[in-house]
PDB file of N, CA and C in Angstrom:
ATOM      1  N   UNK A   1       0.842  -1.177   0.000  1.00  0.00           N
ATOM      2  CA  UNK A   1       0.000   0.000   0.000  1.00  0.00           C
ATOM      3  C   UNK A   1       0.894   1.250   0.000  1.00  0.00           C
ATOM      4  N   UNK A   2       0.397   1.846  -0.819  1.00  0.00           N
ATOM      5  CA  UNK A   2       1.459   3.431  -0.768  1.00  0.00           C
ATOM      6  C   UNK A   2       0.665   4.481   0.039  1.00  0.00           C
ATOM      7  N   UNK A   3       1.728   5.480   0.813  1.00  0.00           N
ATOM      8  CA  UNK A   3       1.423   6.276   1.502  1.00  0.00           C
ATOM      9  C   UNK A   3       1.110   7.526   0.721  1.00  0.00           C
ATOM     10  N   UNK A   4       0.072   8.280   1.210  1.00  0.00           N
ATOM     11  CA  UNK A   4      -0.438   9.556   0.820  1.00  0.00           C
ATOM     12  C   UNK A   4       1.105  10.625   1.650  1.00  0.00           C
ATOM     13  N   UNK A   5       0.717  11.533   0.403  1.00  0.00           N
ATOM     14  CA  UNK A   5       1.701  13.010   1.037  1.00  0.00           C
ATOM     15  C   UNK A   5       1.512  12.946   2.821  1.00  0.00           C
ATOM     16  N   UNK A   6       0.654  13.256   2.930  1.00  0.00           N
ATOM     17  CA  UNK A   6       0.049  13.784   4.473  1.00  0.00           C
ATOM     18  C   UNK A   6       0.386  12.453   5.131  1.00  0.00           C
ATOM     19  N   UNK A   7       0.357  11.143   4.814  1.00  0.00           N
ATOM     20  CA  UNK A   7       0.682  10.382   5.609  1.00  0.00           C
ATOM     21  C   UNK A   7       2.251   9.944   5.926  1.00  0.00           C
ATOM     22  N   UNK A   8       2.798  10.610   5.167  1.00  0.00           N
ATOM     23  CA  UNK A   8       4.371  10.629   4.615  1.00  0.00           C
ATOM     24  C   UNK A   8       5.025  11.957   5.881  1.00  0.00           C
ATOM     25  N   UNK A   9       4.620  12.858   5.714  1.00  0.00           N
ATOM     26  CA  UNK A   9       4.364  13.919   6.311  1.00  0.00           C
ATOM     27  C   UNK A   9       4.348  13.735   8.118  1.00  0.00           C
ATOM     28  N   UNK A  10       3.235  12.708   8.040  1.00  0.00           N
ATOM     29  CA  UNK A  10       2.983  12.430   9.643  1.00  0.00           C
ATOM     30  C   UNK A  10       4.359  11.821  10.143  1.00  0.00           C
ATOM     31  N   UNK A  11       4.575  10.512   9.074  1.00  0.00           N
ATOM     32  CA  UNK A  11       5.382   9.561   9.605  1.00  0.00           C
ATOM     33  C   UNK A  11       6.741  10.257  10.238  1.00  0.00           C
ATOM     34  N   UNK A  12       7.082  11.187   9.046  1.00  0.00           N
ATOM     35  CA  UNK A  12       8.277  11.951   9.560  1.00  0.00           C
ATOM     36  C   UNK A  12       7.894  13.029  10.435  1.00  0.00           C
ATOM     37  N   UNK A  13       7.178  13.380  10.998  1.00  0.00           N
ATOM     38  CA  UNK A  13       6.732  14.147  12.481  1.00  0.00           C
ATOM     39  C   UNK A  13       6.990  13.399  13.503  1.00  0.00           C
ATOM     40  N   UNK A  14       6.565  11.845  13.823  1.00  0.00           N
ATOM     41  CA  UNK A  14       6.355  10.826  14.371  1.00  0.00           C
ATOM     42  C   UNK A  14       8.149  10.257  14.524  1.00  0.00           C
ATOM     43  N   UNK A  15       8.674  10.158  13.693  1.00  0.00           N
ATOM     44  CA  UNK A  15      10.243   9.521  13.826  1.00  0.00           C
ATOM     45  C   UNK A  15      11.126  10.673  13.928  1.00  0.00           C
ATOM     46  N   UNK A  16      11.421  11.705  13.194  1.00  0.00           N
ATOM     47  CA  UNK A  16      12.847  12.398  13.091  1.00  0.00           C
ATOM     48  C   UNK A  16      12.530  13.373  14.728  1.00  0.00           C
ATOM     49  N   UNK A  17      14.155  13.181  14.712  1.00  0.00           N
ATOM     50  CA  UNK A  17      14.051  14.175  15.914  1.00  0.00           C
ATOM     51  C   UNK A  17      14.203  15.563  15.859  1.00  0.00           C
ATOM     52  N   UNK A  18      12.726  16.182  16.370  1.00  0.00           N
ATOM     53  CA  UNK A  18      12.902  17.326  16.483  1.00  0.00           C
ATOM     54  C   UNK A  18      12.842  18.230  17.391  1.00  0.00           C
ATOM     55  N   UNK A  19      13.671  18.041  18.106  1.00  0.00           N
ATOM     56  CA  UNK A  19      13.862  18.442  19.911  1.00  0.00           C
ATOM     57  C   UNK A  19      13.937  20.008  19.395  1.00  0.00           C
ATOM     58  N   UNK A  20      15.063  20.439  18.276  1.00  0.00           N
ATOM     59  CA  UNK A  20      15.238  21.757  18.476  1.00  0.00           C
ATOM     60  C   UNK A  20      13.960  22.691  18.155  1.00  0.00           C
ATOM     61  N   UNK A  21      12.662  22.394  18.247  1.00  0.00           N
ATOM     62  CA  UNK A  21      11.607  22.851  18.223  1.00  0.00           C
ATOM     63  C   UNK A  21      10.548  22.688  19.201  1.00  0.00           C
ATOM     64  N   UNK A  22      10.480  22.037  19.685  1.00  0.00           N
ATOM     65  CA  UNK A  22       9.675  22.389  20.890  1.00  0.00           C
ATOM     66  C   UNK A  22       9.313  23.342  21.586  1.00  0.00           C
ATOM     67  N   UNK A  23       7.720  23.528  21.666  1.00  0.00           N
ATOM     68  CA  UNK A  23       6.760  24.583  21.678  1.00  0.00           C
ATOM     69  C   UNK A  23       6.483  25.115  20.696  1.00  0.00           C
ATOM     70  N   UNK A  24       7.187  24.811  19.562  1.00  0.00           N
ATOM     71  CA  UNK A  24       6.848  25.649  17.976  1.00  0.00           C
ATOM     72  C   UNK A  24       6.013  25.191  17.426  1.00  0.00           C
ATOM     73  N   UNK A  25       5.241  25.886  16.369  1.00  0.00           N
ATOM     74  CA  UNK A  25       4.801  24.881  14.917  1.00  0.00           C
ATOM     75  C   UNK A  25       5.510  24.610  13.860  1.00  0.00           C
ATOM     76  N   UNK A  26       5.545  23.318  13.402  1.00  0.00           N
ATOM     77  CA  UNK A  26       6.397  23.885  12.432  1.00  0.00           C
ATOM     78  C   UNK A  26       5.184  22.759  11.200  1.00  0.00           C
ATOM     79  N   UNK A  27       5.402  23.208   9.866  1.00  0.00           N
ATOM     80  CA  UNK A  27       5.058  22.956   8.901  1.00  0.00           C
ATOM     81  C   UNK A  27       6.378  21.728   8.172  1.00  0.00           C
ATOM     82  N   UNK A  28       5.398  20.535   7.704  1.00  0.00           N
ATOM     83  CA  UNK A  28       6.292  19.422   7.480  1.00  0.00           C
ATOM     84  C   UNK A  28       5.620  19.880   5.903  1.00  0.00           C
ATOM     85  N   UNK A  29       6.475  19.629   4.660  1.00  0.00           N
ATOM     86  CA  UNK A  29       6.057  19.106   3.240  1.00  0.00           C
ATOM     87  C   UNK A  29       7.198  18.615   2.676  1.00  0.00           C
ATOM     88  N   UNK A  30       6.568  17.159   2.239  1.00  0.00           N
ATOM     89  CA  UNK A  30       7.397  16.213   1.195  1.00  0.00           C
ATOM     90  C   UNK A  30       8.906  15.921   2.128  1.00  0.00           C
ATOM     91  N   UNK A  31       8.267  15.388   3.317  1.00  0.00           N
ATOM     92  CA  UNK A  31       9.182  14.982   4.289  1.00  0.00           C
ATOM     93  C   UNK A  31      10.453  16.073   4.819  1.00  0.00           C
ATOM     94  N   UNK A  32       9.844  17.285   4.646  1.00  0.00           N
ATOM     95  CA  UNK A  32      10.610  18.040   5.154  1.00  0.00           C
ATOM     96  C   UNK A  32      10.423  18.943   6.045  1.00  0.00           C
ATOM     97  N   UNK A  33      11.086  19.796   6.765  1.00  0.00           N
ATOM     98  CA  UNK A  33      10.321  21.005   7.778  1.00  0.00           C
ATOM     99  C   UNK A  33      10.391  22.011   7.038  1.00  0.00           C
ATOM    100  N   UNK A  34       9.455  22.909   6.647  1.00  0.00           N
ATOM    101  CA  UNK A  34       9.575  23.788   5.358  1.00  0.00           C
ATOM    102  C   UNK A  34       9.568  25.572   6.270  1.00  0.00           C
ATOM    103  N   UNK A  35       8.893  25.265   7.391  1.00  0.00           N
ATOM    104  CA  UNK A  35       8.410  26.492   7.881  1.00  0.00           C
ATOM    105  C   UNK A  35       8.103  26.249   9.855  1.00  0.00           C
ATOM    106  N   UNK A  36       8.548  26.924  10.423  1.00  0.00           N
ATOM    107  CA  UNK A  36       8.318  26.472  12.319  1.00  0.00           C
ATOM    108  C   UNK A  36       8.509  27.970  12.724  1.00  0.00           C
ATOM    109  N   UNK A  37       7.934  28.149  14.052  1.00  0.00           N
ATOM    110  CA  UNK A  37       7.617  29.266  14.688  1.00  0.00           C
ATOM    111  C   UNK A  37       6.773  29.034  16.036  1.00  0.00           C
ATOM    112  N   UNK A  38       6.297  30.190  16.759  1.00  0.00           N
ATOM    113  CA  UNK A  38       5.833  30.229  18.044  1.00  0.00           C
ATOM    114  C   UNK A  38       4.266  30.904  17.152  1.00  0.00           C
ATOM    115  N   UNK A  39       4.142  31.604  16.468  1.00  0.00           N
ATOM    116  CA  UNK A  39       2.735  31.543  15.807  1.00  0.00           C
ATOM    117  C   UNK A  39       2.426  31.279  14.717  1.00  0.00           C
ATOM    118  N   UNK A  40       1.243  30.174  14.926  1.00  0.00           N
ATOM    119  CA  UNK A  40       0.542  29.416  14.023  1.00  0.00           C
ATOM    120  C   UNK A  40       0.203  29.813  12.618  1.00  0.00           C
ATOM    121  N   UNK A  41      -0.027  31.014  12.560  1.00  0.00           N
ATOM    122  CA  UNK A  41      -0.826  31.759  11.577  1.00  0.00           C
ATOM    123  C   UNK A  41       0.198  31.987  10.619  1.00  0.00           C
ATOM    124  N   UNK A  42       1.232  32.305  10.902  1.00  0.00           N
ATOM    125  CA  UNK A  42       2.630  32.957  10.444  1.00  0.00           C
ATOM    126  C   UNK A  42       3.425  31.752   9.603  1.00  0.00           C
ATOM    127  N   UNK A  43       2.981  30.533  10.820  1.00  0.00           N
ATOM    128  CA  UNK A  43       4.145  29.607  10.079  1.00  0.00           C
ATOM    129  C   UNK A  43       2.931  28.805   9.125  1.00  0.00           C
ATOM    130  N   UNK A  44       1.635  28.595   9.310  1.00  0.00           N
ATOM    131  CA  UNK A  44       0.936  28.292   7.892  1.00  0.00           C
ATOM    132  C   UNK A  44       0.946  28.904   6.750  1.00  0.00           C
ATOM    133  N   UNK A  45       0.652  30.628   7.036  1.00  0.00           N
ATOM    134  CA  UNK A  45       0.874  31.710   5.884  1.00  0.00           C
ATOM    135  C   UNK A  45       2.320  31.140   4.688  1.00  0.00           C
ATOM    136  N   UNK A  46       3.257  30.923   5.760  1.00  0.00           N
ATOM    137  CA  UNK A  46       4.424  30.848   5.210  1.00  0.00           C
ATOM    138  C   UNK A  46       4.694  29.677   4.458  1.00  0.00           C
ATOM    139  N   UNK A  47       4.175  28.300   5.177  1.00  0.00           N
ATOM    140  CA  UNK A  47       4.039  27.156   4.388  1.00  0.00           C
ATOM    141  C   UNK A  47       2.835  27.551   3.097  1.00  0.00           C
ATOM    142  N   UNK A  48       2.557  27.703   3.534  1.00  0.00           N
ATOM    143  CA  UNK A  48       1.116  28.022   2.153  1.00  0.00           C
ATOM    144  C   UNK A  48       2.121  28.342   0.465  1.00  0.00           C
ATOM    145  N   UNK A  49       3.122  29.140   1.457  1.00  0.00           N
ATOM    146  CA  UNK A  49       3.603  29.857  -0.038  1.00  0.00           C
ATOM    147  C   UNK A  49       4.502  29.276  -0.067  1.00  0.00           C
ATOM    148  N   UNK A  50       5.295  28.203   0.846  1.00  0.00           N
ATOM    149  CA  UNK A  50       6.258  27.257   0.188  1.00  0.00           C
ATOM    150  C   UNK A  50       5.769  26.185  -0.367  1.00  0.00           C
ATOM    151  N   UNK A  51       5.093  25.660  -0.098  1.00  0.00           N
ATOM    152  CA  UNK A  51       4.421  24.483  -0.791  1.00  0.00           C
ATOM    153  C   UNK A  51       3.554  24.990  -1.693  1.00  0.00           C
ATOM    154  N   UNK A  52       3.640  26.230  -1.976  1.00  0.00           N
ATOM    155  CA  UNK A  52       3.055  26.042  -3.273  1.00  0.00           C
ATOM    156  C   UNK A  52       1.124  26.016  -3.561  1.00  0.00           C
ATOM    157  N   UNK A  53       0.565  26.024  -2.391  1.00  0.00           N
ATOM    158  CA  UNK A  53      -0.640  26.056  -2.243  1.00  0.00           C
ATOM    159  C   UNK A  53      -1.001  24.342  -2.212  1.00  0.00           C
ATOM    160  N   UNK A  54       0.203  23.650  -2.082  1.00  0.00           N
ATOM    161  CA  UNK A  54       0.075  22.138  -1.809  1.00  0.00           C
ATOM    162  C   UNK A  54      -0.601  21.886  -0.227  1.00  0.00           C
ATOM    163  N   UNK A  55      -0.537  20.614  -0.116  1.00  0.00           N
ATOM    164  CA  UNK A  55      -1.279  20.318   1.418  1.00  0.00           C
ATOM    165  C   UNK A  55       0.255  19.369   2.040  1.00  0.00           C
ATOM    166  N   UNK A  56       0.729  20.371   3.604  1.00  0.00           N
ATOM    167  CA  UNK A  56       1.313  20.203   4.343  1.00  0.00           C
ATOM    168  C   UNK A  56       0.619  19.944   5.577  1.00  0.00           C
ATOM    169  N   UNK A  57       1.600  18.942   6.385  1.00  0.00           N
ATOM    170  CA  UNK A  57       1.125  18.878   7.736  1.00  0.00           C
ATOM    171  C   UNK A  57       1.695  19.958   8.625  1.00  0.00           C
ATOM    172  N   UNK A  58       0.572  20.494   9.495  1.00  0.00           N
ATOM    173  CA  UNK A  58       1.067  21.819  10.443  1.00  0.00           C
ATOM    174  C   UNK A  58       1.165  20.895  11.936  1.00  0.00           C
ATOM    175  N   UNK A  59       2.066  21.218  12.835  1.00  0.00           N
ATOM    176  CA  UNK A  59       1.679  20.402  13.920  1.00  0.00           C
ATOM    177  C   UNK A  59       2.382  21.205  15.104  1.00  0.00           C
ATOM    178  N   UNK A  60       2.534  20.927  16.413  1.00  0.00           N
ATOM    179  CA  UNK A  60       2.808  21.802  18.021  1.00  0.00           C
ATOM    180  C   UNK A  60       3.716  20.563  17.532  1.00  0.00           C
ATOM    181  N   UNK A  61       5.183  21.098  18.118  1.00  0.00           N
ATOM    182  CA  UNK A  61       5.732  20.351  18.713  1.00  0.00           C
ATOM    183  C   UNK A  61       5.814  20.632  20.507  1.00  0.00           C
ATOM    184  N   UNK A  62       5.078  19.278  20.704  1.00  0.00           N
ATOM    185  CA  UNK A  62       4.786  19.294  22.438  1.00  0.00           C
ATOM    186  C   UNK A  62       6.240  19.880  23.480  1.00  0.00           C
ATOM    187  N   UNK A  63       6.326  20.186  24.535  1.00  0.00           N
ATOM    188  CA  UNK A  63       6.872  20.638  25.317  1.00  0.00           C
ATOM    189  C   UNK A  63       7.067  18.924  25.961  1.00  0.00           C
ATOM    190  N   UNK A  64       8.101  19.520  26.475  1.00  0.00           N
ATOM    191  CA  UNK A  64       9.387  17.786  27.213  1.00  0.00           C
ATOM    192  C   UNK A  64       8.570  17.398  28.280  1.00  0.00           C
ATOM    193  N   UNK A  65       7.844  17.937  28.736  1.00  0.00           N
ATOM    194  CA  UNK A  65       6.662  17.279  29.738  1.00  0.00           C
ATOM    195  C   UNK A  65       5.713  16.863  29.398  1.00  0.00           C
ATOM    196  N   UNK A  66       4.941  17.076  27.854  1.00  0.00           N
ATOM    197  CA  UNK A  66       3.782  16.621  27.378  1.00  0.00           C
ATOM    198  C   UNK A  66       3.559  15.126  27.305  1.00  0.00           C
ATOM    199  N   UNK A  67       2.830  14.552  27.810  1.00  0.00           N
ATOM    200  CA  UNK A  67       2.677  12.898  27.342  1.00  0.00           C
ATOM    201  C   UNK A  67       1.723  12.843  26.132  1.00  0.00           C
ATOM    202  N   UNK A  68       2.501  11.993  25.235  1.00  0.00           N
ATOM    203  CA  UNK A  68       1.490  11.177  24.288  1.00  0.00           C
ATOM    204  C   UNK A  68       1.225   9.916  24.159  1.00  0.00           C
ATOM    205  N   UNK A  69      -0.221   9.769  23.723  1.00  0.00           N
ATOM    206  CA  UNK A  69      -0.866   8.586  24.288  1.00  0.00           C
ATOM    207  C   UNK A  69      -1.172   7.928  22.872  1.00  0.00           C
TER     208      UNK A  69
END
C-alpha cells in the first residue's frame, strides 16, 4: 500500500528528531520542515507559499513534559 503526502508527512513528524523545536509549529512538506515558529498563523501563511498552495502537515511540537498517548 502506498502512503499519501500527508501520511508521509505524519510519519516523519512521528520519527525524526525534532527536539530543536519544541513549543513551535512547524510545517512538514514532502518529508521536510519547510516552515516552524511560536505563531501558528505565520508559520501556515508561510508554508502556504512554500508548498506552493500544496497540502502540508502543520503540527505543536509538544513541550518535554507533554505525554502522548
Amino acid at each position: 500500500m502506498t502512503q499519501t503526502i500527508l501520511e508521509k508527512n505524519y510519519q516523519y513528524f512521528m520519527e525524526s528528531d525534532i527536539s530543536q523545536y519544541i513549543g513551535e509549529w512547524v510545517a512538514i512538506y514532502e518529508g521536510k520542515i519547510i516552515s516552524h515558529g511560536k505563531n501558528v498563523k505565520a508559520v501556515a501563511e508561510n508554508a502556504k507559499v512554500l508548498s506552493k498552495g500544496k497540502k502540508f502537515l502543520l503540527a505543536r511540537v509538544p513541550d518535554k513534559e507533554a505525554m502522548i498517548f
